[in-house]
Every structure is written in structure tokens, then in C-alpha cells.
Protein backbone atom coordinates (compact mmCIF):
# COMPACT_ATOMS: atom_id res chain seq x y z
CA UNK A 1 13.71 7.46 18.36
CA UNK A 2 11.26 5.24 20.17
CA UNK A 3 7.61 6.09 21.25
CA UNK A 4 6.58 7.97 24.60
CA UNK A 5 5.58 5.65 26.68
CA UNK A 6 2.34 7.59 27.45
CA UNK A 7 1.54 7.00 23.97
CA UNK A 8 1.87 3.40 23.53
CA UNK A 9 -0.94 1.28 22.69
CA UNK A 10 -1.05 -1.41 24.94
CA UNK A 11 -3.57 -4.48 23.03
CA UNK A 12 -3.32 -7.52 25.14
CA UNK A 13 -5.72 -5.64 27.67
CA UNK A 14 -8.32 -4.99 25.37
CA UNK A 15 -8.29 -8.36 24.20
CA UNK A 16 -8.66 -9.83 27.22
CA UNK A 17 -11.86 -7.61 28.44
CA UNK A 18 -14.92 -9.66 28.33
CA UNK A 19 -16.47 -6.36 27.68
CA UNK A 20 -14.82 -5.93 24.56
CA UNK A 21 -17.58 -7.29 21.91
CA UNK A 22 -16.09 -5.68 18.46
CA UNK A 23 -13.25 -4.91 17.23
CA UNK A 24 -13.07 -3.38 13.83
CA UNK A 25 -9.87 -2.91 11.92
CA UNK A 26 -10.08 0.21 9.65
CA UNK A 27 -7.99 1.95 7.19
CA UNK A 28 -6.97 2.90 3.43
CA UNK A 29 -6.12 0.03 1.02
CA UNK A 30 -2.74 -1.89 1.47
CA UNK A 31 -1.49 -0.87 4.81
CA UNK A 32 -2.17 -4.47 6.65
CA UNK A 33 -5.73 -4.65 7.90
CA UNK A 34 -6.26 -7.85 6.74
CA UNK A 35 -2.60 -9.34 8.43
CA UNK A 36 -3.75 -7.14 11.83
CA UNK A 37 -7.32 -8.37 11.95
CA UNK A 38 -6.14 -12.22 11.67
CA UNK A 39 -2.91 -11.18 13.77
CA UNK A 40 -5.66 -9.93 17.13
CA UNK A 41 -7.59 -12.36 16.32
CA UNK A 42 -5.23 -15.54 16.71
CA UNK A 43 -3.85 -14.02 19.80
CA UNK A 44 -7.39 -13.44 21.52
CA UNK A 45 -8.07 -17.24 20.80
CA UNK A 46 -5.05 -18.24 22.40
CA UNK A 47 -5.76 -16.39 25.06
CA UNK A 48 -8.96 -17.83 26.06
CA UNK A 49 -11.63 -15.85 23.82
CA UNK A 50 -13.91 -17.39 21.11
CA UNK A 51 -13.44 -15.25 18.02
CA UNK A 52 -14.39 -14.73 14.72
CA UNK A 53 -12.43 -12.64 11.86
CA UNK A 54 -14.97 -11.01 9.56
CA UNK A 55 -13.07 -10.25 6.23
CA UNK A 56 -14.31 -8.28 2.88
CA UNK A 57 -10.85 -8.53 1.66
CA UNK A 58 -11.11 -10.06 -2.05
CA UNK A 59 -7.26 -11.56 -2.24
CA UNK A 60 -8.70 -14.17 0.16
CA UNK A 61 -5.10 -14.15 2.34
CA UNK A 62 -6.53 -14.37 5.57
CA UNK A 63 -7.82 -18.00 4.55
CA UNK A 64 -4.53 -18.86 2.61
CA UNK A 65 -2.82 -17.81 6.44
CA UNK A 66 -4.71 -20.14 8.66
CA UNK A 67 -4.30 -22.85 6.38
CA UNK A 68 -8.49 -22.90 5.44
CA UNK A 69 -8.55 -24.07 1.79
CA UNK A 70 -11.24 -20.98 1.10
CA UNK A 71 -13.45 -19.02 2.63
CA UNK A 72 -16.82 -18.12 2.86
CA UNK A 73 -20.53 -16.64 4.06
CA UNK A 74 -20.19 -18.88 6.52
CA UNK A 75 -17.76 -18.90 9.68
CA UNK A 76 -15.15 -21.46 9.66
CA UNK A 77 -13.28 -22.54 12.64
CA UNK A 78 -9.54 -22.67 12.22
CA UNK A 79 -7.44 -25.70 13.43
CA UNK A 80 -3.68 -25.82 14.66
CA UNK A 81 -4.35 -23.00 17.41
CA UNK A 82 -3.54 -23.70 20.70
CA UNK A 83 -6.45 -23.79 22.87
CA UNK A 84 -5.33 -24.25 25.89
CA UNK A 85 -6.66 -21.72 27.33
CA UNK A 86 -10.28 -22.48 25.84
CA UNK A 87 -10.38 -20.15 23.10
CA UNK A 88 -11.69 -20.57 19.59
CA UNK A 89 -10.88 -19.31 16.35
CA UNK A 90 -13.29 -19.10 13.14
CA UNK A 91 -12.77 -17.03 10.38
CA UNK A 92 -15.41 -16.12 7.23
CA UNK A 93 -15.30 -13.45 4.16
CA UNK A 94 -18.31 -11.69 3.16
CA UNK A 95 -20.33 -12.63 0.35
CA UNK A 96 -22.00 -9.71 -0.11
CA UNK A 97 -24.90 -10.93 -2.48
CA UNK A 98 -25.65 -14.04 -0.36
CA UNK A 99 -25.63 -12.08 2.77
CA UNK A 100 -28.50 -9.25 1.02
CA UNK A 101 -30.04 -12.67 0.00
CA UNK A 102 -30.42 -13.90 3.48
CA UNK A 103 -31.69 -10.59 4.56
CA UNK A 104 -34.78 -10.94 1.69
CA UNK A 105 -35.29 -14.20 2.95
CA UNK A 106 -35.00 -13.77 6.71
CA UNK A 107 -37.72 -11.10 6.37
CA UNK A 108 -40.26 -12.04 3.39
CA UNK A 109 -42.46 -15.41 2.73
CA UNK A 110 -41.59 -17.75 0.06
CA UNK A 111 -43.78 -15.68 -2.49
CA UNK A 112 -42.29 -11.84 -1.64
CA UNK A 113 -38.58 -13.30 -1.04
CA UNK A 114 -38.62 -15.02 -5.16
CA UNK A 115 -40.29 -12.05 -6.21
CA UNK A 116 -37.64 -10.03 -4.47
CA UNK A 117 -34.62 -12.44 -5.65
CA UNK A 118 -35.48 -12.48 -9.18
CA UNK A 119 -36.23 -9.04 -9.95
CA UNK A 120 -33.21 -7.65 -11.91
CA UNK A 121 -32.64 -4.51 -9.92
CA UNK A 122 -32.09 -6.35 -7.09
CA UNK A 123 -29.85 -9.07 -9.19
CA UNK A 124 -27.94 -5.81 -9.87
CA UNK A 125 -28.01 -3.92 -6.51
CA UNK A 126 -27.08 -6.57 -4.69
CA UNK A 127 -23.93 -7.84 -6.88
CA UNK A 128 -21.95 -4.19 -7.39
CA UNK A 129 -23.93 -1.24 -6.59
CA UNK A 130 -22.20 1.31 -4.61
CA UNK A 131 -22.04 0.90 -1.22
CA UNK A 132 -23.53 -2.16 -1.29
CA UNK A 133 -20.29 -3.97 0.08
CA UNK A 134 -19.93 -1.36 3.24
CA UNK A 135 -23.73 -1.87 4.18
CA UNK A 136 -23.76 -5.73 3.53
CA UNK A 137 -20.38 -5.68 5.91
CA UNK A 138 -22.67 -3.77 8.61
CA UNK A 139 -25.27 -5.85 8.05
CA UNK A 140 -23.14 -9.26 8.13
CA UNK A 141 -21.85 -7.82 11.52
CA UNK A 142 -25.12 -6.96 13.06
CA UNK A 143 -26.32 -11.04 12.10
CA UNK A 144 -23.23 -11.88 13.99
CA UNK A 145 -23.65 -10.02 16.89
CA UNK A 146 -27.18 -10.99 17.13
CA UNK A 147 -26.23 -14.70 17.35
CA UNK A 148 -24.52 -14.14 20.16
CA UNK A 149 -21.89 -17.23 20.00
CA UNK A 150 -18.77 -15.62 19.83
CA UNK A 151 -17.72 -12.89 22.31
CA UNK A 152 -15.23 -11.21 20.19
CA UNK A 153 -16.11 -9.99 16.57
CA UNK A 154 -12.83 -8.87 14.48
CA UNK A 155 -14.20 -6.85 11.33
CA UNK A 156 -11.59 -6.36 8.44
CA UNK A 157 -13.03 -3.16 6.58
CA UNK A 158 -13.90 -3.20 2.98
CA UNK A 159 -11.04 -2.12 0.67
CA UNK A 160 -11.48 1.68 -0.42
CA UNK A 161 -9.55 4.01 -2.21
CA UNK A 162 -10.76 6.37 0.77
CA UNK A 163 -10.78 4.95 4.69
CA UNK A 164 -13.79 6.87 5.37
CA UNK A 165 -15.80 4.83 2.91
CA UNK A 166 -16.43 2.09 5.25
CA UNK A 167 -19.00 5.20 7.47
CA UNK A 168 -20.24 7.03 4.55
CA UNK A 169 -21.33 4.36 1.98
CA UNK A 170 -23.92 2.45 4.01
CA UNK A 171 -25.76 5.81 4.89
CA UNK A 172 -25.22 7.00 1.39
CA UNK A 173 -26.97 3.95 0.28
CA UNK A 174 -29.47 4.11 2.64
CA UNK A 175 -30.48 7.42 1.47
CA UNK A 176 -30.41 6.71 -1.82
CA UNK A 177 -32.61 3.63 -1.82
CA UNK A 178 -35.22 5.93 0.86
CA UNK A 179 -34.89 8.79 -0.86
CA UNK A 180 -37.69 11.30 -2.41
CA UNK A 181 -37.22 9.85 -5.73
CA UNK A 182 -37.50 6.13 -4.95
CA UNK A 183 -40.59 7.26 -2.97
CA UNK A 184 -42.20 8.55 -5.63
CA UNK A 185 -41.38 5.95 -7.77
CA UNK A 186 -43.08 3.93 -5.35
CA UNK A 187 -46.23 5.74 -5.01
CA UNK A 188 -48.34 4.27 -7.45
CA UNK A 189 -47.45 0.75 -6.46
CA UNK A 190 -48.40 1.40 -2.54
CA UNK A 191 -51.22 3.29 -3.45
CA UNK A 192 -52.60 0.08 -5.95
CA UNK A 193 -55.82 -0.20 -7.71
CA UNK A 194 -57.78 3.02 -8.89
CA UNK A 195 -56.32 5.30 -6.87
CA UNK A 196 -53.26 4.52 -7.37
CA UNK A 197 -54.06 4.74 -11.84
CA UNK A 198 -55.56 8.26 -10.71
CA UNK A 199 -52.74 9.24 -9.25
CA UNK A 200 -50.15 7.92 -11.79
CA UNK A 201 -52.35 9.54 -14.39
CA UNK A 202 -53.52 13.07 -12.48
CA UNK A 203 -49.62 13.91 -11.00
CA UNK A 204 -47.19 11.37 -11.97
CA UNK A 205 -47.72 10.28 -15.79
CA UNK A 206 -45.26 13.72 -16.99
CA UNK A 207 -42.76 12.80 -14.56
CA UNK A 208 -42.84 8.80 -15.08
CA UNK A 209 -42.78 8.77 -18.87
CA UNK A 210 -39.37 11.42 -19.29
CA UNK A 211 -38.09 9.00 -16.73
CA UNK A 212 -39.02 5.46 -18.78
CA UNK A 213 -37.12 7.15 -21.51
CA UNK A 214 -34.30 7.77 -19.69
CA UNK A 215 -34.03 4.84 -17.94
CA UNK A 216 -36.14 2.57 -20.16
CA UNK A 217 -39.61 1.65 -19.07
CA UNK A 218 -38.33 -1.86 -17.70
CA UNK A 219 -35.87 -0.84 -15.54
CA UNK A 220 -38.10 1.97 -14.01
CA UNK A 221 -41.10 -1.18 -13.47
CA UNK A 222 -38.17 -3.26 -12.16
CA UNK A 223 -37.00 -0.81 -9.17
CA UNK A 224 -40.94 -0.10 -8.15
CA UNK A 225 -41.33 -3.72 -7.69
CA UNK A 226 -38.13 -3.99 -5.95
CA UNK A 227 -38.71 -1.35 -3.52
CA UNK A 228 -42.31 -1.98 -2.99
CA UNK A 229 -41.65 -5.21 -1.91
CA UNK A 230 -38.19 -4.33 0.23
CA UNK A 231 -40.19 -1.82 2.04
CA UNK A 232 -43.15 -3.58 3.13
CA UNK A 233 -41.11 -6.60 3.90
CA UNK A 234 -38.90 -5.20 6.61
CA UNK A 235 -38.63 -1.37 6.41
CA UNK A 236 -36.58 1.06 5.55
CA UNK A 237 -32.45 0.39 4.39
CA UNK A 238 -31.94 3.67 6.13
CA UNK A 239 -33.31 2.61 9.22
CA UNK A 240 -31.15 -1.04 9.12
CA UNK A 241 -28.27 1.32 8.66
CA UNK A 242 -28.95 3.18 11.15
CA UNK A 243 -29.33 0.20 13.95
CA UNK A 244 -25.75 -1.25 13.36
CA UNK A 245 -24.44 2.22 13.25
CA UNK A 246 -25.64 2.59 16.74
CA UNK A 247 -24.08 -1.00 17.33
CA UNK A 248 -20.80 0.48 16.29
CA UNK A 249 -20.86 3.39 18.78
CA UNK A 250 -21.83 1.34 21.40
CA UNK A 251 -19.89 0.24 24.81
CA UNK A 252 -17.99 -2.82 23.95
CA UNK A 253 -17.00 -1.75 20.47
CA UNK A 254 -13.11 -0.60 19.65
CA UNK A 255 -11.98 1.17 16.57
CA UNK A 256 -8.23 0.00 15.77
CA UNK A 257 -7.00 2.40 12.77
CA UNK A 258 -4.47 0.54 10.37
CA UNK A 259 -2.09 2.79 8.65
CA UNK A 260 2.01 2.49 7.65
CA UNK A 261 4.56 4.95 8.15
CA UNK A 262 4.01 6.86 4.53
CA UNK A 263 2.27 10.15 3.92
CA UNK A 264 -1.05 9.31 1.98
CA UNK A 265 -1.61 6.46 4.53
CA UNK A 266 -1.38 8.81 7.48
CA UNK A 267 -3.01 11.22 6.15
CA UNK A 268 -6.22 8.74 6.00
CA UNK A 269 -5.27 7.83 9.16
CA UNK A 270 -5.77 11.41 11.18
CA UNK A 271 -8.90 11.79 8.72
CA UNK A 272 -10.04 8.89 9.99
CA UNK A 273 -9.25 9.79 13.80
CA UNK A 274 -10.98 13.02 13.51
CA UNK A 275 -14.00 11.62 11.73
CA UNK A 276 -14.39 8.72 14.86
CA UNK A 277 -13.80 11.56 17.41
CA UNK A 278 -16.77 13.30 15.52
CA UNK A 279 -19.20 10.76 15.44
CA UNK A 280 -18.56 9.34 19.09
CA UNK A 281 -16.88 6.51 17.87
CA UNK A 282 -14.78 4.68 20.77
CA UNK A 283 -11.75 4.95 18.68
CA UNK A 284 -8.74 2.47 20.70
CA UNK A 285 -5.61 3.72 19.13
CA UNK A 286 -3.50 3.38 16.43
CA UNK A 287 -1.49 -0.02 14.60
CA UNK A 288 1.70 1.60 12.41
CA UNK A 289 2.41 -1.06 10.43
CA UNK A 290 5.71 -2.12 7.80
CA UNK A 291 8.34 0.34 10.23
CA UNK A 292 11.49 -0.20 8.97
CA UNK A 293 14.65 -0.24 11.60
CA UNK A 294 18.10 -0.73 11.77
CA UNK A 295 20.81 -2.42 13.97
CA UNK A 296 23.21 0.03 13.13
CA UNK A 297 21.18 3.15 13.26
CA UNK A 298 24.08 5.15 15.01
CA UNK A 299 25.79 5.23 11.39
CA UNK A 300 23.59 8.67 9.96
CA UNK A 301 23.24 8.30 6.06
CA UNK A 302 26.21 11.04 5.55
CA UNK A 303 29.22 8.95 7.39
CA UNK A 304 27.99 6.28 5.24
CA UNK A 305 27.72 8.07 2.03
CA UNK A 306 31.04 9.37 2.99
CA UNK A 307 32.77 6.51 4.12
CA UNK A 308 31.79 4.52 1.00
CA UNK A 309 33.32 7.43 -1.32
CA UNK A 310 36.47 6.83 0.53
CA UNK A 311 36.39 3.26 0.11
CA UNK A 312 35.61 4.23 -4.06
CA UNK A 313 38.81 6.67 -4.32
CA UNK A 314 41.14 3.88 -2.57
CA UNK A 315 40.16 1.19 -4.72
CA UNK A 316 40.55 3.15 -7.82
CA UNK A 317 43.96 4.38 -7.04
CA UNK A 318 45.31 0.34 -6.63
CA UNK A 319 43.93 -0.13 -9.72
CA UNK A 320 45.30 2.89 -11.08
CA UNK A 321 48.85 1.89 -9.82
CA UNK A 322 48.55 -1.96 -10.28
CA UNK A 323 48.18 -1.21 -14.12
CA UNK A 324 51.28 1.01 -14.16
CA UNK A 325 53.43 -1.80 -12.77
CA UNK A 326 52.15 -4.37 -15.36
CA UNK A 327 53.02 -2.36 -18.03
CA UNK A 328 56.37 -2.08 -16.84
CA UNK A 329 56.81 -5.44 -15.70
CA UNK A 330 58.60 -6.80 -19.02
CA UNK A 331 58.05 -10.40 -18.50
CA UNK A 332 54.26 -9.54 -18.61
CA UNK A 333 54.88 -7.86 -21.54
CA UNK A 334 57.41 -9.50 -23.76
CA UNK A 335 55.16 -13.05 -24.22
CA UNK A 336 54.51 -12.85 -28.27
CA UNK A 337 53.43 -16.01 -29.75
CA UNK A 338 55.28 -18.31 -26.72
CA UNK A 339 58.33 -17.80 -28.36
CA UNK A 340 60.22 -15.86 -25.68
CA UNK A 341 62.24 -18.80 -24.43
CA UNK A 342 63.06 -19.33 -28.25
CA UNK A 343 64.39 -16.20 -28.75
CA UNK A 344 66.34 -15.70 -25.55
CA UNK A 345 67.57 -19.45 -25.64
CA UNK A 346 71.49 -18.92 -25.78
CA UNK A 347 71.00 -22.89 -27.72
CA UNK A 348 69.60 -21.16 -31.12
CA UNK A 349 72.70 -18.42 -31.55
CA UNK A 350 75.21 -19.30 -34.12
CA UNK A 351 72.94 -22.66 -35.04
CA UNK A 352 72.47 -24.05 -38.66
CA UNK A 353 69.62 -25.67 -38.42
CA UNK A 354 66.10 -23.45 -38.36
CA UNK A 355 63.72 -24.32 -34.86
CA UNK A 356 61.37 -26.20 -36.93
CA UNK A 357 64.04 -28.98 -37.40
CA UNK A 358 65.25 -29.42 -33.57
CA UNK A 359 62.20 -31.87 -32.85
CA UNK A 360 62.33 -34.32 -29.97
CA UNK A 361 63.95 -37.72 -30.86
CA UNK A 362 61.81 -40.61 -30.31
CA UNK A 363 61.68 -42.82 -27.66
CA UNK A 364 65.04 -44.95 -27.45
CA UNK A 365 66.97 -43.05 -30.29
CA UNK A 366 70.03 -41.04 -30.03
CA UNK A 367 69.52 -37.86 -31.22
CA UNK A 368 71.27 -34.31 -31.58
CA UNK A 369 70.62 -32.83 -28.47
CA UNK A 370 72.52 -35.42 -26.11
CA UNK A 371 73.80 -39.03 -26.11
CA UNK A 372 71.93 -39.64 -23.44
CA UNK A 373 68.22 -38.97 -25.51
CA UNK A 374 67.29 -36.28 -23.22
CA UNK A 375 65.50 -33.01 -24.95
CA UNK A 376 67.58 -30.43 -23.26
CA UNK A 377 68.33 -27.44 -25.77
CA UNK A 378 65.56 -28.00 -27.62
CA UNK A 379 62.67 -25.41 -27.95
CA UNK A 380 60.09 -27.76 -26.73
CA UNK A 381 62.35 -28.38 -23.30
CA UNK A 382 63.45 -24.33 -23.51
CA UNK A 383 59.84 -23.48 -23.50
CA UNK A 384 58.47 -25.54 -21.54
CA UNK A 385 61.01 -24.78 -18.69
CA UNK A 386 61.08 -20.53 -19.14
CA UNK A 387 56.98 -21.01 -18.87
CA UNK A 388 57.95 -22.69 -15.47
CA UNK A 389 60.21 -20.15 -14.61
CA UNK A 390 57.43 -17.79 -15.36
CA UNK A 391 55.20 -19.52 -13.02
CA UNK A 392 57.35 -19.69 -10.34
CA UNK A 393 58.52 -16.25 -10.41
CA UNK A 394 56.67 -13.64 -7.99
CA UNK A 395 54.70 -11.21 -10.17
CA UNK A 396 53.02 -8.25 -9.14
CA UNK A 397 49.53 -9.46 -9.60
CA UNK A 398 46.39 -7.17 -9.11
CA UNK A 399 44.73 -7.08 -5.93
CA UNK A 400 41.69 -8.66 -6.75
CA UNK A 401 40.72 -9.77 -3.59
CA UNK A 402 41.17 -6.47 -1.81
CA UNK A 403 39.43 -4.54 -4.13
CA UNK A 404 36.19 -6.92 -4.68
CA UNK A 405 36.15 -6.16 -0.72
CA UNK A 406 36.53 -2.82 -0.84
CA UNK A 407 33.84 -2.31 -3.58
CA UNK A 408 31.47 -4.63 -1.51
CA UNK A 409 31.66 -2.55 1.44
CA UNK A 410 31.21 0.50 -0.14
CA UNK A 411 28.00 -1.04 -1.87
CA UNK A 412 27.13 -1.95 1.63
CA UNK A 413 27.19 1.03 2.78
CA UNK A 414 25.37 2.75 0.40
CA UNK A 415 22.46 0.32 0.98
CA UNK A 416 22.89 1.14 4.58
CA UNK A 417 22.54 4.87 3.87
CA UNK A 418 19.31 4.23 1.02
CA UNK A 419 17.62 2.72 4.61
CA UNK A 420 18.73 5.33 7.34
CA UNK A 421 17.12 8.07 4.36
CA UNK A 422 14.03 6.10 4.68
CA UNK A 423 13.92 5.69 8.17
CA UNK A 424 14.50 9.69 8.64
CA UNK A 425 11.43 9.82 6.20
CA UNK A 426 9.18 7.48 7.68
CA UNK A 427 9.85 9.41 11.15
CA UNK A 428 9.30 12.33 9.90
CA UNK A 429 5.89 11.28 8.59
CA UNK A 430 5.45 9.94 12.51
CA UNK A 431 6.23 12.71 14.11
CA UNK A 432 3.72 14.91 12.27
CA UNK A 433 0.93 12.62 12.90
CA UNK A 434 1.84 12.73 16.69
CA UNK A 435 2.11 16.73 16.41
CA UNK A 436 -1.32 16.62 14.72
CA UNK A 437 -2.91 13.92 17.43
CA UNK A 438 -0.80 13.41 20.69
CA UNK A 439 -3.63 11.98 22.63
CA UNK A 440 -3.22 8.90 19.76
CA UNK A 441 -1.94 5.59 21.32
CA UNK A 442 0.01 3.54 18.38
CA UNK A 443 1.12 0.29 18.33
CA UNK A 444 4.15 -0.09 15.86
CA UNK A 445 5.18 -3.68 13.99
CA UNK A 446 8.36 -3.88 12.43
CA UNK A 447 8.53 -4.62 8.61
CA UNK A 448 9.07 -8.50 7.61
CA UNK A 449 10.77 -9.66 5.29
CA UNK A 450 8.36 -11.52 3.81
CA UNK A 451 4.46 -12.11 3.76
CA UNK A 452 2.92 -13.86 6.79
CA UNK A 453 1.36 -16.95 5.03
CA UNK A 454 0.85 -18.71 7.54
CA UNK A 455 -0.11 -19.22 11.89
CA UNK A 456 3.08 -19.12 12.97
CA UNK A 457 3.36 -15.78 10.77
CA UNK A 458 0.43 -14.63 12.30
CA UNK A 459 1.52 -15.31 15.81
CA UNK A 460 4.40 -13.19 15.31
CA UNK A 461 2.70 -10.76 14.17
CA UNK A 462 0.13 -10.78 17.53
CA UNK A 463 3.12 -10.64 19.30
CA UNK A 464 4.83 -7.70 18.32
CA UNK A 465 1.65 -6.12 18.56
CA UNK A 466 1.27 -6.70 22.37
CA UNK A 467 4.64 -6.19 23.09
CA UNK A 468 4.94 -3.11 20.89
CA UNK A 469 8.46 -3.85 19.56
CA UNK A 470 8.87 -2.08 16.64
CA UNK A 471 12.95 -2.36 16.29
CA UNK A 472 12.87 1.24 15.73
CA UNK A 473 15.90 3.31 14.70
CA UNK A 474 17.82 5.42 16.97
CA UNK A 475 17.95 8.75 14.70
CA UNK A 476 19.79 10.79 16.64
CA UNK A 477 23.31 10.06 15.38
């Protein structure tokens, strides 16, 4: 069952419009972004634009894929494109420590920028807090913007347990850092001199000394200095936040959302749609990633399941009746210790002499079995030539063949059925997203059988994308 046409998201147009300035890839954890972002972003070089891939994602695979030994603050361009068409290609991963670095530095002297860097809040804030990786992504995309020497900006979202963590966390931040509390933390370090000591001592000292124990006086001296010193250097996080949000839901900006054909990632998906739709975000459409098809989709789960039970039965009854007939096949049978030629040798009846004496003459002797010195009658020559009659004879041997073919099919088979189940699922899963959000243009990439690693990979990838084909399953049958 293939997409409505109405509904498919068409990419090489937006590409190619000089009006498109961003493009960010969002999404929940492990559904592609980071293969999609690099993907759009090869294929806009190649077509003429000059583009760089902003990614926060921490397995470093977008560098590994177009062939960069590492990546890093700073945008690398990538080699082995074609540019042809006059396009350009650099990729870089946010460092989000260095990048809240050069904001402290852009903005402060020498003095307030090492006052800044070495106070240990900050050292702390700015390697882990929460948060801090969405707004330094923001941030890192605002600088880039502002540079103004690429015309395309591909942003790979943070990785997040929850897709909508890439909106909320810089304004949570934001709000944290100019929040009441932090204010009056503050207060006695804007205020300065006597004041400031009449202040702390009149309204604050309560309030300031239950915190110190909590916190430990240190830590509270630490985040005064540290906000002091942010704030009067270039205003408020909230405010910074606030600008690239407004950069974000701007003309020129496109929201791709990155999702795969399972339930949780959906989900995130249409929470995601709805959330964009809410804030006025220019939301593009949507990239299904990982769909599984088949080229023999006409064969439904149950006439494989069924046929491969057939194939199951019929092999079991050959075996069934191939060990009946060797059981009654007595040459099969009757074969104790080699002796059978002995026994049925009509040379040992009414004999003297016990087996073990009728040995072979040697060479050029006359011996008991002939004149002639040949060993015919003896058990050696009997064996030998009733093991040649056995060989020769036609036996009723097993079917091997046919049945290692027969169980092989029906294996087949059942692997066929084990996808067609999962395609049924994963259009299921489709077709209540598209009940949910019909006015959603998706893009759909078929799964590979392997990871893209490399440009070549990535190209591929780019090109399904444009041409939207999926290889979907026909689930009708």
C-alpha cells in the first residue's frame, strides 16, 4: 500500500530554494537523524548549495561517513563530493563547552571572560547541566547564521529520550538561570559596597545562610559571581534564547521530523507535529525512515504459514516411509561384523579347515584355492566381491536431497511470513499517524541492509529521499 500522492513529501524543491536558510532535522533517539541530516545535506551540495551539517550526535558517525577523521567546534569541509555544480559541503559537531566558552569570550574583556571561565559553576554549567546541550545547539546555530557564509544550515538535534527536548530545554534553562532565585542571589553583588552589606544584612542574611548550608557557602559565592558577571556582560540567557527561537520560526527555516515506522517513534513524531503547529513553527513534512518491503508481498503471511506446514507434513511422511523400507531391506540389515559373504559363501559348507586358515598364498606359490595362484574361494576374495555386489546393487536410499529442499523452503517461507507480519505492523502504525495528521507530507526510505558508512551510502540515501521510493509492500493480498 503506497502513499497518496497528495501526501508525498517532495525534498529536492526545498533544497534547491535559495530561500531555504535552515533546515533542522528533529526527532526521538535512534530513528536516523543523524544519516538524514548528512543524507540532505550531501545532496544540496551536489546540487549547487554551500552547506554545512551541524551535529550534537555523540557516536561521531556523520564524520566516520564522509570520510573526516573527527570532528569538531569548527566546520570542516568534506572532500570526494562532486561539485560540479558549485556546491560545498562542511560538516562540524558541537562542542558544547567550547561553544559557551566562545560566547564568554565574544562578549566580556580579558579580565570578566577568566573570571567567568574559571569560576566552578560555570566549569560545571557549561560541561553537563541540563539543557545546556539544547541551548548551546541554538546558540551554535545562531553564530552560524550570523556569519552568513553558507546558505544552507542542516541542524542534527540533540539526542533525547523525549523529541520535544530540543524546544523546551533552552527556555527551561533560560528561566532557570533568570529566574527569581538567581536574582536574588544576585542582589547583593549588583547592589556592591554598603548598600549592598545593608541589604544582605537587613533582608537577605535569613535567607542566604539556610541556603550556604544547603548548598555550602562556596558554591552559593560561586553562582553570584557567575551570574553577576554573565549578566552584566551580555544580558540575560533568557533573552539569547529567545532571539534564536525567533530565528527558528522565521521565513527560510524548515522543520523535517525524523521518525521510523514503530509506535513510540510515531508517537513522538505527531507530538512533535502538534507542538510545531502550536508554536508557528514552519514544520516541512515528515522523513519515515528503516520501512521494510517485500518483492513478494502478494504472498499474505497465512499462505505462507500454510504452505510451509504442507511442505513439513510431506517431508515427514518420506522419512516416515524411507525408514520402513530400510528396515525391511535385508541386505541393509543382515551386515554383522562383514562376515555376510562368509557365511553365505557356498566355498565354506562341508569344509575342514576353519576361515582363519584359508589365507591368500603368496606371491608366486601354488596354493589351495587354484593351480593357477588366484584367491578365488577364499573369504578375503568372497568378501571383497559380495561388498562389490553390495555397491553395485540399487538400494533404496533416503531422499536426502529432496527433503533438505523441502525443509529449506519451508524455512523460507516462514521467514517470508515473520516479514509480511511486520510489514502489516509497521502499516498499521502508518496508517494511524496519517488518520491522526493527513495534512502530513512524508518522505519514506527503505530499510538497508547495512549502515551507511560512507558518501556513496549517503548518496543513496539523498536519493531515495527525493525520489520517495520506499519499496513498499503491496498489503492487500
Amino acid at each position: 500500500m503506497s502513499l497518496d500522492p497528495a501526501r508525498v513529501l517532495d525534498l529536492d524543491p526545498l533544497l534547491d530554494d535559495p530561500d531555504t536558510r535552515i533546515v533542522v532535522c528533529c526527532g526521538s533517539g535512534g530513528v536516523g537523524k543523524t544519516t538524514t541530516a548528512a543524507a540532505l545535506g550531501l545532496r544540496a551540495a551536489e546540487r549547487g548549495r554551500k552547506v554545512v551539517v551541524l551535529t550534537i550526535d555523540p557516536a561521531r558517525r556523520l564524520a566516520q561517513s564522509m570520510g573526516i577523521d573527527s570532528l569538531d567546534n569548527v566546520p570542516r569541509r568534506v572532500k570526494g563530493i562532486d561539485d560540479s555544480a558549485g556546491g560545498e559541503l562542511h560538516a562540524m559537531m558541537l562542542d558544547m563547552k567550547r561553544t559557551f566558552d566562545e560566547i564568554v569570550e565574544a562578549h566580556a574583556d580579558g579580565e570578566r571572560a577568566a573570571v567567568i571561565l574559571n569560576n566552578p559553576f560555570y566549569q560545571s554549567l557549561s560541561a553537563g547541566f541540563a539543557g545546556t546541550q539544547e541551548y548551546m545547539a541554538m546558540e551554535k546555530l545562531g553564530q552560524l547564521r550570523a556569519r552568513d557564509e553558507w546558505d544552507l544550515i542542516i541542524v542534527d538535534t540533540p539526542p533525547s529520550r523525549s523529541a520535544l527536548d530540543f524546544l523546551d530545554a533552552p527556555k527551561r534553562l533560560g528561566s532557570f538561570l533568570d529566574g527569581r532565585l538567581i536574582r536574588l542571589l544576585t542582589a547583593p553583588a549588583k547592589l556592591g559596597g554598603r548598600a549592598g552589606m545593608k541589604f544582605l544584612n537587613v533582608g537577605m542574611s535569613m535567607m542566604t545562610g539556610t541556603l550556604g548550608k544547603l548548598l555550602g557557602g562556596q558554591l552559593l559565592k560561586d553562582v553570584q559571581t557567575f551570574v553577576a558577571a554573565m549578566d552584566t556582560t551580555f544580558g540575560g540567557f533568557r533573552t539569547r534564547a529567545d532571539a534564536t527561537y525567533k530565528l527558528l520560526q522565521a521565513p527560510g527555516t524548515a522543520f523535517l521530523v525524523v521518525a521510523a515506522p514503530e509506535r513510540d517513534a510515531l508517537r513522538e513524531a505527531a507530538y512533535f507535529v502538534e507542538r510545531l503547529a502550536a508554536e508557528d513553527m514552519p514544520f516541512a513534512g515528515l522523513v519515515l525512515n528503516r520501512v521494510h518491503g517485500s518483492g513478494a508481498a502478494h504472498l499474505s503471511a497465512e499462505r505462507a504459514l500454510a504452505a510451509a506446514e504442507n511442505l513439513d507434513a510431506e517431508a515427514a511422511e518420506d522419512l516416515e516411509s524411507t525408514a520402513v523400507e530400510n528396515l525391511d531391506d535385508a541386505r541393509i540389515v543382515d551386515q554383522e561384523g562383514g562376515k555376510a559373504g562368509l557365511r553365505n559363501s557356498p566355498d565354506t559348507y562341508g569344509s575342514s579347515e576353519s576361515p582363519a586358515s584359508e589365507t591368500p598364498a603368496p606371491e608366486g606359490s601354488e596354493g589351495p584355492a587354484g593351480s593357477d595362484g588366484s584367491d578365488e574361494g577364499s573369504p578375503a576374495a568372497t568378501d571383497s566381491t559380495d561388498a562389490t555386489d553390495r555397491t553395485d546393487a540399487p538400494t533404496d536410499t533416503p531422499p536426502h536431497g529432496h527433503r533438505t529442499v523441502e525443509q529449506l523452503t519451508a524455512g523460507l517461507l516462514r521467514l517470508h511470513a515473520e516479514r509480511m507480519q511486520l510489514l502489516s505492523r509497521e502499516q498499521r502504525t502508518r496508517d494511524r499517524f496519517a488518520a491522526l495528521h493527513p495534512e502530513v507530507a512524508v518522505a519514506e526510505v527503505a530499510a538497508l541492509p547495512g549502515d551507511v558508512h560512507d558518501l556513496a551510502g549517503l548518496r543513496d540515501i539523498g536519493d531515495r529521499l527525493a525520489a520517495n521510493r520506499p519499496e513498499l509492500p503491496e498489503t492487500d493480498a
